[in-house]
N, C-alpha and C. Protein backbone atom coordinates (compact mmCIF):
# COMPACT_ATOMS: atom_id res chain seq x y z
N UNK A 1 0.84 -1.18 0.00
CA UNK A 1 0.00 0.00 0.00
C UNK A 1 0.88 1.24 0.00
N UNK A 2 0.24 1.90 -1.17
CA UNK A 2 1.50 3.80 -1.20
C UNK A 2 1.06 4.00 0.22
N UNK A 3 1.85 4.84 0.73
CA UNK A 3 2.16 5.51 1.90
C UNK A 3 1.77 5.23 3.59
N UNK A 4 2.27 3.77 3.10
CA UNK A 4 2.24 3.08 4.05
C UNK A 4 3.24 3.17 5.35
N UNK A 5 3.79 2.90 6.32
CA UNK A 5 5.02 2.58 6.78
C UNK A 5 5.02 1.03 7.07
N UNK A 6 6.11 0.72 6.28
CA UNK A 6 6.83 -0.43 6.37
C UNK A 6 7.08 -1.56 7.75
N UNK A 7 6.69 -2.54 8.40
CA UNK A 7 7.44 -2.80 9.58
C UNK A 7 9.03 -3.31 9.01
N UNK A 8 9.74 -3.42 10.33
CA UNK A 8 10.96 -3.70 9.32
C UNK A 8 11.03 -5.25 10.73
N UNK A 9 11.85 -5.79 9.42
CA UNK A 9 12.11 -7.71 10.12
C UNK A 9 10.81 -8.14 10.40
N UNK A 10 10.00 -7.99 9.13
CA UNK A 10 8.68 -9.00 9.62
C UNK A 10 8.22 -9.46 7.82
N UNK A 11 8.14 -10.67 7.99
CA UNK A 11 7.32 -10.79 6.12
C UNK A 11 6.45 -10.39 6.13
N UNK A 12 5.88 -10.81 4.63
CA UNK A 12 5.01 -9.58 4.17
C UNK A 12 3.88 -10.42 4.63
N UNK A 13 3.26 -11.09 5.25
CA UNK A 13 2.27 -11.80 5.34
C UNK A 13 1.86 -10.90 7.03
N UNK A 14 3.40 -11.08 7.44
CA UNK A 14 2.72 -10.09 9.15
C UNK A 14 2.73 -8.79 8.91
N UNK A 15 3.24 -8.37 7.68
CA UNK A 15 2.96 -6.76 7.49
C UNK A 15 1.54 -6.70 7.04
N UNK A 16 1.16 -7.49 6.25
CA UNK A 16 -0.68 -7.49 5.84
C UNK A 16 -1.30 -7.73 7.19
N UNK A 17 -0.66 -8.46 8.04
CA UNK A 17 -1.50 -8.62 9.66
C UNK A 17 -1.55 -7.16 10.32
N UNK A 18 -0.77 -6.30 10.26
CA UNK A 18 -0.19 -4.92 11.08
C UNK A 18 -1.26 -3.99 10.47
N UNK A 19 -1.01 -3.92 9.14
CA UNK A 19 -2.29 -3.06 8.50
C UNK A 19 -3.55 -3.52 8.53
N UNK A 20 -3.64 -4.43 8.60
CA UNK A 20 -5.50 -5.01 8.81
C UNK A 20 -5.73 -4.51 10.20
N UNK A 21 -4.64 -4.91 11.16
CA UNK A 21 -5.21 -4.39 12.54
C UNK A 21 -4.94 -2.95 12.62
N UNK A 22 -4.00 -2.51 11.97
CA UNK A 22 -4.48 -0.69 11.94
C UNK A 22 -5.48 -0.41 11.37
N UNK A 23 -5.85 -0.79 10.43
CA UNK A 23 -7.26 -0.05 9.84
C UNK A 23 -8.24 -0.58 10.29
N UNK A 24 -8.56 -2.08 11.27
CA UNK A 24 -9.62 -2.00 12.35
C UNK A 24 -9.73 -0.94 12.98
N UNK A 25 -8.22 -0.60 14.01
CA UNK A 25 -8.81 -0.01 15.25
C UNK A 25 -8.99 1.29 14.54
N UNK A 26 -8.71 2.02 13.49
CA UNK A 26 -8.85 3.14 13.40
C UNK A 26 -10.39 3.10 12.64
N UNK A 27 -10.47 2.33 12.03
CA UNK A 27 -12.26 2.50 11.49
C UNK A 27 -13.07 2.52 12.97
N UNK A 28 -12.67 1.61 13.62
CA UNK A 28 -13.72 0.90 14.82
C UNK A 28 -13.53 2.41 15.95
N UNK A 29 -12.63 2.94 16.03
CA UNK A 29 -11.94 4.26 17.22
C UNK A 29 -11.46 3.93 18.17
N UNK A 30 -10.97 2.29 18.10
CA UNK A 30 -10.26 2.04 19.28
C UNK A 30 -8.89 2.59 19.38
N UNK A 31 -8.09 2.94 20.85
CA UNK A 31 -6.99 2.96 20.76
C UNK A 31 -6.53 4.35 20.61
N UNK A 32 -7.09 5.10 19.72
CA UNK A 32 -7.55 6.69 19.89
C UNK A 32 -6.07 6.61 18.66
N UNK A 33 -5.39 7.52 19.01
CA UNK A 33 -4.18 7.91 18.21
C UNK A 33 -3.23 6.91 18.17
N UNK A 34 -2.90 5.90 19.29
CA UNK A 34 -2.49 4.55 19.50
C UNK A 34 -2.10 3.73 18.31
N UNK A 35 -3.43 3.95 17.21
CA UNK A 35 -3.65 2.31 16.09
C UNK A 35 -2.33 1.87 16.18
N UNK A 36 -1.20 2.48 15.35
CA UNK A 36 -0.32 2.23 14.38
C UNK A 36 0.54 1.67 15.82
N UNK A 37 1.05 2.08 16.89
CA UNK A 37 1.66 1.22 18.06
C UNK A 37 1.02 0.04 18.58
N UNK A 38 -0.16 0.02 18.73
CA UNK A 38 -0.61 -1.47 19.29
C UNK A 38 -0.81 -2.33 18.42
N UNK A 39 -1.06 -1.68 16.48
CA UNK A 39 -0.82 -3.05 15.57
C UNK A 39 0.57 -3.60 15.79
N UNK A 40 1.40 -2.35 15.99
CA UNK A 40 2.95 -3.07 15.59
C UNK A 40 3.20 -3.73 16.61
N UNK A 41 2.76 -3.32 18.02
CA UNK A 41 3.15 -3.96 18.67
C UNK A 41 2.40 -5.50 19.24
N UNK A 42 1.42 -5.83 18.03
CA UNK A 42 0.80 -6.77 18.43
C UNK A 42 1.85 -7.57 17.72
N UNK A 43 1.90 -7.49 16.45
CA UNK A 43 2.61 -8.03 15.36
C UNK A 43 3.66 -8.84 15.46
N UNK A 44 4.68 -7.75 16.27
CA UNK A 44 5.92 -7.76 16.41
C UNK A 44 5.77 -8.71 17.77
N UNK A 45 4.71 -8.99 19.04
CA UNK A 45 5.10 -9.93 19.92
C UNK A 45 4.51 -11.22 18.97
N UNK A 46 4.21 -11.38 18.23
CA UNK A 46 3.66 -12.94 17.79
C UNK A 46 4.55 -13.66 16.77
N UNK A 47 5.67 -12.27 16.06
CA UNK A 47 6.47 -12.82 15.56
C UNK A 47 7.46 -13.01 16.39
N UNK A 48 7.72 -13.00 17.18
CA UNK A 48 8.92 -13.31 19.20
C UNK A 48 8.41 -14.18 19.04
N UNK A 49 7.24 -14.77 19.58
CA UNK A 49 6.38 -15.88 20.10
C UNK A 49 6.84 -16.73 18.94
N UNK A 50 6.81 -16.76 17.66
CA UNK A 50 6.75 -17.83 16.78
C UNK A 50 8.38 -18.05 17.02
N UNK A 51 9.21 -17.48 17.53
CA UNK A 51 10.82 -18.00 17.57
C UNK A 51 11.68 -17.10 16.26
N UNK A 52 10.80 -16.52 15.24
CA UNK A 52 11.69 -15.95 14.17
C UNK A 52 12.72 -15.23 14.45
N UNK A 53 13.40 -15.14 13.91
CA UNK A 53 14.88 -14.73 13.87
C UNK A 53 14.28 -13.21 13.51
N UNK A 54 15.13 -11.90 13.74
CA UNK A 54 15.16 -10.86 12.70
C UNK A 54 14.85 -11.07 11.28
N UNK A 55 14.29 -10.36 10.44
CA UNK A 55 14.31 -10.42 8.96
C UNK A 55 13.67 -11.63 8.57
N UNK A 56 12.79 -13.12 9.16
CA UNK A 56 12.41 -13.72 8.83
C UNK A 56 11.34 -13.73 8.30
């Protein structure tokens, strides 16, 4: 997506996860100004959790 921001060290499959959950909470108004930190930071603990390395 143009003018997106990128996560960095995550494939593109958890970057389509990061933007789906940003554009929930921001359609829905959860989270207030938040969206874009609690997608990434959902993202980014499930790719920990799965064991991936950086850049995987």
């Amino acid at each position: 997506m143009p003018g997106r921001k990128r996560l960095r060290a995550v494939s593109s499959k958890e970057q389509g996860q990061y933007e789906h959950i940003m554009e929930s909470a921001e359609n829905s108004g959860r989270y207030g100004n938040r969206a874009k930190e609690v997608a990434a930071r959902t993202v980014l603990k499930q790719h920990k959790e799965k064991g991936h390395a950086k850049g995987e």
